[in-house]
C-alpha atoms as a PDB file:
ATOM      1  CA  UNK A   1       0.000   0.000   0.000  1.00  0.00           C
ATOM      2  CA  UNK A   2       1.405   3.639  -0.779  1.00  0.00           C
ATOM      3  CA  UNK A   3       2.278   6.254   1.532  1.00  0.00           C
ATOM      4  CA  UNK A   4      -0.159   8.566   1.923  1.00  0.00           C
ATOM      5  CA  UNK A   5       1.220  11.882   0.600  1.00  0.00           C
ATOM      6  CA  UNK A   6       0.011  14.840   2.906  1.00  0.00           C
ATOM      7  CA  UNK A   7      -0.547  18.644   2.954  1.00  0.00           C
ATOM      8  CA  UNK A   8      -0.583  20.878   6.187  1.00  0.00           C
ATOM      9  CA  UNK A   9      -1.820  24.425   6.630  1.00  0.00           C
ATOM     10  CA  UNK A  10       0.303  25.481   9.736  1.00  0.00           C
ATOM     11  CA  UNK A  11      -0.633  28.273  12.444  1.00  0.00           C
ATOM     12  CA  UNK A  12      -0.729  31.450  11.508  1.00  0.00           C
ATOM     13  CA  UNK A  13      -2.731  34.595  13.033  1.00  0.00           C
ATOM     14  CA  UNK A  14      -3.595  38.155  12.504  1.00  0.00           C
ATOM     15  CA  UNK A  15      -5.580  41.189  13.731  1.00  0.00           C
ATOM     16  CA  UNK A  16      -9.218  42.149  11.722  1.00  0.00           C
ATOM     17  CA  UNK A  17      -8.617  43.898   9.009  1.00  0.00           C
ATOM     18  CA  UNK A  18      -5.136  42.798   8.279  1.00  0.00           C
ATOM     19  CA  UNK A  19      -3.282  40.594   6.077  1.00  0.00           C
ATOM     20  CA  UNK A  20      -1.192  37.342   7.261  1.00  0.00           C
ATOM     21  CA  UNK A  21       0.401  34.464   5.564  1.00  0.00           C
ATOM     22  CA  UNK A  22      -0.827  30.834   5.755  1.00  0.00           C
ATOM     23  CA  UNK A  23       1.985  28.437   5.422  1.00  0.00           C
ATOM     24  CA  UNK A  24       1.546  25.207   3.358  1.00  0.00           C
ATOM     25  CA  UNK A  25       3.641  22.425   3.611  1.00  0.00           C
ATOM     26  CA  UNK A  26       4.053  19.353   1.433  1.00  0.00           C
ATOM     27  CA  UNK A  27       4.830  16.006   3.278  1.00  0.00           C
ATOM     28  CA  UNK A  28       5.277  13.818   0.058  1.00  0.00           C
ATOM     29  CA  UNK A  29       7.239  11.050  -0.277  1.00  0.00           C
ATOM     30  CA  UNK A  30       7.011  10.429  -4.638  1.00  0.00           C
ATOM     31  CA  UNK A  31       6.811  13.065  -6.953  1.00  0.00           C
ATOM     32  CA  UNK A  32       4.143  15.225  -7.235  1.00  0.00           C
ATOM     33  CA  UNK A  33       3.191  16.327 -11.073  1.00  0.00           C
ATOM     34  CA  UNK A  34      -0.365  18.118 -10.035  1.00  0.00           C
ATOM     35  CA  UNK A  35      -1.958  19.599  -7.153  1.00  0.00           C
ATOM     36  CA  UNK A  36      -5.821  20.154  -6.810  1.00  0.00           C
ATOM     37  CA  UNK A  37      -6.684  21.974  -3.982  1.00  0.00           C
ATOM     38  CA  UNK A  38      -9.357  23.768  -1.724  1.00  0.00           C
ATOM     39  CA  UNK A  39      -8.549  25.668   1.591  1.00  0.00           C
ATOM     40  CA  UNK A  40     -11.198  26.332   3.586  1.00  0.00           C
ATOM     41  CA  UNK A  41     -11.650  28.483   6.897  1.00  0.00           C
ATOM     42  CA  UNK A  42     -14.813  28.263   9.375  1.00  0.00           C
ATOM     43  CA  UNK A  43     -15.573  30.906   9.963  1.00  0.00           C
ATOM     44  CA  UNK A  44     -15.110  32.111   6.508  1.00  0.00           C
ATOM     45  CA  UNK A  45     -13.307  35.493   7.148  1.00  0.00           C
ATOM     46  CA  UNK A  46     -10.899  35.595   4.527  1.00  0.00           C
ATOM     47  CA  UNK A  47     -10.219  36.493   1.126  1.00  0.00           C
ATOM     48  CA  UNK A  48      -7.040  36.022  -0.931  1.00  0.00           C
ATOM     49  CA  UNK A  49      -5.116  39.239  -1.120  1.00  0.00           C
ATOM     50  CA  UNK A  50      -2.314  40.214  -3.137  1.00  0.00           C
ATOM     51  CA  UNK A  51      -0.408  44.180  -2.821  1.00  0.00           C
ATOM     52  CA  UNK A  52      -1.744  46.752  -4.546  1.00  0.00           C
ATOM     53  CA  UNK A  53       0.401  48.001  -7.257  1.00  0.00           C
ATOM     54  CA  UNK A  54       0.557  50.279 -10.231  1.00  0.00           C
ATOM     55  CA  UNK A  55       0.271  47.740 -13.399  1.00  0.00           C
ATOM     56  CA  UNK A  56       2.153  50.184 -15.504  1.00  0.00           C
ATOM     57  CA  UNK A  57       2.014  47.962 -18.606  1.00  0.00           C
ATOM     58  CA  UNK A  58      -1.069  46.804 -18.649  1.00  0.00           C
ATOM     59  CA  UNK A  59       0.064  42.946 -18.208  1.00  0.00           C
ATOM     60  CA  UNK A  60      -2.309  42.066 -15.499  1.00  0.00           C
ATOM     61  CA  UNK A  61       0.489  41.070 -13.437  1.00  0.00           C
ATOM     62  CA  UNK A  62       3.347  42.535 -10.807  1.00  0.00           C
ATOM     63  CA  UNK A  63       6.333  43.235 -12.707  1.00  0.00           C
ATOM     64  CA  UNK A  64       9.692  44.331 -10.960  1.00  0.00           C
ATOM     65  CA  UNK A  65       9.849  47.659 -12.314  1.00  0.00           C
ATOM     66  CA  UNK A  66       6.088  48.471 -10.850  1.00  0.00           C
ATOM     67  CA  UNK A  67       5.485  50.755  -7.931  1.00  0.00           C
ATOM     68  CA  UNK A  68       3.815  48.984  -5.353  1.00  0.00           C
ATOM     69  CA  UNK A  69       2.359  49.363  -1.440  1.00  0.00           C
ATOM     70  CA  UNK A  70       4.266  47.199   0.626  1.00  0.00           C
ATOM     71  CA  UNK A  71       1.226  46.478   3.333  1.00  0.00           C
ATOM     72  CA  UNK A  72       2.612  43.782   5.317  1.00  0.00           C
ATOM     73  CA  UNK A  73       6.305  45.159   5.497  1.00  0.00           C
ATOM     74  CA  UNK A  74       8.807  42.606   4.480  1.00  0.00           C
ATOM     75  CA  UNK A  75      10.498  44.825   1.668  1.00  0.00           C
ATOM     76  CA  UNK A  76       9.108  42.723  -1.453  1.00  0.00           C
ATOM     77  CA  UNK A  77       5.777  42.788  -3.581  1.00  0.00           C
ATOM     78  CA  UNK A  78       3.663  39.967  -1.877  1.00  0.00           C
ATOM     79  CA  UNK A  79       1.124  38.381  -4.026  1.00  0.00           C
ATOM     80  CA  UNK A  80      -2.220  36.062  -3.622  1.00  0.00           C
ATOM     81  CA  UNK A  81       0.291  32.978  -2.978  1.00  0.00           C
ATOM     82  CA  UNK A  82       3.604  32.634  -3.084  1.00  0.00           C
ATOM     83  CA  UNK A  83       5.415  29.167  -4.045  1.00  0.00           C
ATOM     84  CA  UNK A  84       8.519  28.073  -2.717  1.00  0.00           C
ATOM     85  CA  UNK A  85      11.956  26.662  -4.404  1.00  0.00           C
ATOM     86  CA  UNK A  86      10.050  23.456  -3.985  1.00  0.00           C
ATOM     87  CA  UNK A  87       7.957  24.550  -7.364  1.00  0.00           C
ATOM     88  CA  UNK A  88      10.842  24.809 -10.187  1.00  0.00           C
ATOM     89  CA  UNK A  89      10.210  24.923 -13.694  1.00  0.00           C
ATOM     90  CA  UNK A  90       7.013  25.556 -15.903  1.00  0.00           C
ATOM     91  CA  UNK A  91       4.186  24.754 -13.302  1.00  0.00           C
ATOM     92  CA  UNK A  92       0.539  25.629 -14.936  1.00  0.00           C
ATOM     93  CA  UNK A  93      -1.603  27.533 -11.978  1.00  0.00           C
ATOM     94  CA  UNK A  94      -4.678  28.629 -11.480  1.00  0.00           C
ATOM     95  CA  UNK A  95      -5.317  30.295  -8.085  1.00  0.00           C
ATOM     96  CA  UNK A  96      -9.005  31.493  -7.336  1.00  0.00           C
ATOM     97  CA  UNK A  97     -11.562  32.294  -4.637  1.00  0.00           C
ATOM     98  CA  UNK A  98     -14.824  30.174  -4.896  1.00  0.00           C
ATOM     99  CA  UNK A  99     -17.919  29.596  -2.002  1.00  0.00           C
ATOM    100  CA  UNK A 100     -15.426  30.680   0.521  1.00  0.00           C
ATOM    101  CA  UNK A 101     -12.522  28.670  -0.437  1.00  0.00           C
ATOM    102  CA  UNK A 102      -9.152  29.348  -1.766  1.00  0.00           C
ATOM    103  CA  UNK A 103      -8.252  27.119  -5.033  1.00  0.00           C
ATOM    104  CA  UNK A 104      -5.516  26.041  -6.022  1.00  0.00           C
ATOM    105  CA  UNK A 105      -4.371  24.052  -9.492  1.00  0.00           C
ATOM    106  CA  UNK A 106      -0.728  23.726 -10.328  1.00  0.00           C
ATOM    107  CA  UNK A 107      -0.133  21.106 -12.806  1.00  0.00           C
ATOM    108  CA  UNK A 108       3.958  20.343 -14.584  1.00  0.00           C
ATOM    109  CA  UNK A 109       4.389  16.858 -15.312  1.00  0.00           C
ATOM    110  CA  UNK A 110       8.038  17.657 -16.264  1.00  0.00           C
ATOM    111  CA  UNK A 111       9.885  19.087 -13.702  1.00  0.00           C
ATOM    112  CA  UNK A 112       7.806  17.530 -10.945  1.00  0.00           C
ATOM    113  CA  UNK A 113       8.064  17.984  -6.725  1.00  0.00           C
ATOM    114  CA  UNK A 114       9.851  15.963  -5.705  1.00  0.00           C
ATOM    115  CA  UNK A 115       9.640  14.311  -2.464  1.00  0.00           C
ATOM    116  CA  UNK A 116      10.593  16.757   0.424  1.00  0.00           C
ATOM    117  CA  UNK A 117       8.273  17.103   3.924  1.00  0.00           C
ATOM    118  CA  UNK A 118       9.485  21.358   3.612  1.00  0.00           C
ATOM    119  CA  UNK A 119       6.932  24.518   2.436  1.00  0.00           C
ATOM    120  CA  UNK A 120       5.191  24.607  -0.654  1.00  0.00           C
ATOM    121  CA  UNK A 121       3.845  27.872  -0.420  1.00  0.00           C
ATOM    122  CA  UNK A 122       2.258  30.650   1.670  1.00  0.00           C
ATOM    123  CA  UNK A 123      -1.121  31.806   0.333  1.00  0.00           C
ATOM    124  CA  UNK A 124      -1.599  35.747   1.339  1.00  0.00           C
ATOM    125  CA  UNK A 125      -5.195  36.226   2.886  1.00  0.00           C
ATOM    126  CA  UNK A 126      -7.215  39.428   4.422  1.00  0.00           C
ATOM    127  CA  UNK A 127      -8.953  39.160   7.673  1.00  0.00           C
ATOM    128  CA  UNK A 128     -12.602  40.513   7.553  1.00  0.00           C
ATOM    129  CA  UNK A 129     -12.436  43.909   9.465  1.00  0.00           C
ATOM    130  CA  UNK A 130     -15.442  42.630  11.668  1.00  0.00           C
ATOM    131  CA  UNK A 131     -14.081  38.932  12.597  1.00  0.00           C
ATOM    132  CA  UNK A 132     -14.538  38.594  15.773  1.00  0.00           C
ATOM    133  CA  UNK A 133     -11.707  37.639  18.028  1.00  0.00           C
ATOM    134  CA  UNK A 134     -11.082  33.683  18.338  1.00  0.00           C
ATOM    135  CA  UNK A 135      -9.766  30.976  16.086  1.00  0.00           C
ATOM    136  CA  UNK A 136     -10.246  29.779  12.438  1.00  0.00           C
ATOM    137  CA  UNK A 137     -10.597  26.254  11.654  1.00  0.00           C
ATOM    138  CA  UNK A 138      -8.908  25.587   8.553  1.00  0.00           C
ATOM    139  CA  UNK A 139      -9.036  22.708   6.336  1.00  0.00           C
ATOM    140  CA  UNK A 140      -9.106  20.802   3.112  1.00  0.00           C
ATOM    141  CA  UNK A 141     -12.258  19.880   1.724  1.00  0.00           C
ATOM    142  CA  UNK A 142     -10.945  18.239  -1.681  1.00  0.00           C
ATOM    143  CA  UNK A 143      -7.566  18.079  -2.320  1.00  0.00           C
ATOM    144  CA  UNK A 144      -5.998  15.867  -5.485  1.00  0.00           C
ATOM    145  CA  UNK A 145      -2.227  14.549  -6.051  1.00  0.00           C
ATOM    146  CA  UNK A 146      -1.016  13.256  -8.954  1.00  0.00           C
ATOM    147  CA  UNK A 147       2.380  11.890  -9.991  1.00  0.00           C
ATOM    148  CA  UNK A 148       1.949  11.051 -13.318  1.00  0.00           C
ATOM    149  CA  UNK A 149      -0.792  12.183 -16.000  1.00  0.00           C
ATOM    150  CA  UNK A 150      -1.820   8.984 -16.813  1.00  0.00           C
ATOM    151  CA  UNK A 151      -2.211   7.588 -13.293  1.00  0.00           C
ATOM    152  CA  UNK A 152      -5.090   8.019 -10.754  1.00  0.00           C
ATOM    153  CA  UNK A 153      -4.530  10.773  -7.909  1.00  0.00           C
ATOM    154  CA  UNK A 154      -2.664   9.306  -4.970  1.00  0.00           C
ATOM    155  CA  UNK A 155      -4.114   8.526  -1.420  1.00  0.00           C
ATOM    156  CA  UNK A 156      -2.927  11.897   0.497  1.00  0.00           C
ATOM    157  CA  UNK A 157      -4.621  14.229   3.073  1.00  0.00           C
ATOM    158  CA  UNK A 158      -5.094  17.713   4.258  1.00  0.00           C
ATOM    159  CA  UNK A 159      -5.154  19.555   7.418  1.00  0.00           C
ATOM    160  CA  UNK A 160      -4.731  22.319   8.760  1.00  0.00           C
ATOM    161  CA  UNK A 161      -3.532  23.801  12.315  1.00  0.00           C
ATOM    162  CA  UNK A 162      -5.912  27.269  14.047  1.00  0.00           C
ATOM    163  CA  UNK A 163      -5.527  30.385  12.652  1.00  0.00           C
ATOM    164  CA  UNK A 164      -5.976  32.707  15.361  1.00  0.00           C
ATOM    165  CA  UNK A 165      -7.551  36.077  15.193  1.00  0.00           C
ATOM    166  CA  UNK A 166      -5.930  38.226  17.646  1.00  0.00           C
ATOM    167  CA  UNK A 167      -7.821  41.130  19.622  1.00  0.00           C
ATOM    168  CA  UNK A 168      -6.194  44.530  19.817  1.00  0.00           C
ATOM    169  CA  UNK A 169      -4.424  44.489  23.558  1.00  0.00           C
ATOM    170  CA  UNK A 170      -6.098  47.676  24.624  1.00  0.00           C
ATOM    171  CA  UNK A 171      -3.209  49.848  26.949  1.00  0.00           C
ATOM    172  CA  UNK A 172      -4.755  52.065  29.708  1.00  0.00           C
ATOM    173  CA  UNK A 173      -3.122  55.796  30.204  1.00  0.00           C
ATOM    174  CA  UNK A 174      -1.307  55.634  33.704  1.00  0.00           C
ATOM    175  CA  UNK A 175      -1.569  58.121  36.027  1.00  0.00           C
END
């Protein structure tokens, strides 16, 4: 019987109204040539977010030379999700929002993932400004692995650690 191949959303948190980045990791011991997959947060309270920038030839997409607003800090344009060295080569992807759920299809049967346990990516989300304070369930609702196109999807699962929505510490004016 195969492995089962796995994929983790790890802990992440943020205030209302701000953005935060949900790690995903990739426990996967064969190759990996497609991923089909659906986040999902209960309460759902967030939406995929990407920087706002100044598309300055008309491409649809961040380009280096672009003026952007750096909202969460870290020096670099941060988009909807961001893949790491794990994803080399060519990879097809669509990345969406649909019923509440972030999708994600990445598909490059030749130059594969290869089998690793590190991050796959960190998908950029927005907190609803009224969330109340407390913590998000996320999960995996479908999720599909393939290594080869020809073959069936493997046997792997999803799950995913709290995301915590922090309230404001309120300070008090001393005397």
């Amino acid at each position: 019987m195969a492995d089962t191949q796995k994929i983790i959303a790890k802990e992440a948190s943020a205030l209302p109204g701000e953005t935060a980045l949900i790690p995903v990791y990739m426990s996967n011991t064969i190759q990996v040539g497609k991923i089909l997959m659906h986040l999902r947060d209960t309460p759902n309270v967030f939406t995929l977010f990407e920087e706002p920038y100044t598309d300055a030839n008309n491409n649809s997409e961040w380009d280096s030379t672009e003026i952007y607003e750096d909202t969460n800090g870290d020096g670099m344009w941060t988009g909807m999700v961001t893949f790491s060295d794990r994803v080399t080569g060519s990879w097809t992807k669509t990345i969406t929002e649909f019923n509440g759920r972030v999708m994600v299809i990445m598909t490059n049967w030749n130059t594969p993932i290869q089998a690793d346990t590190t991050l796959l990516m960190k998908i950029n989300v927005l907190v609803d400004s009224t969330a109340s304070p407390g913590a998000v369930v996320l999960d995996f609702p479908t999720l599909g692995l393939k290594a080869l196109e020809d073959e069936s999807y493997m046997t792997s699962s999803g799950s995913g650690e709290d995301f915590i929505i922090s309230q404001e510490a309120s300070t008090e004016d001393e005397l």
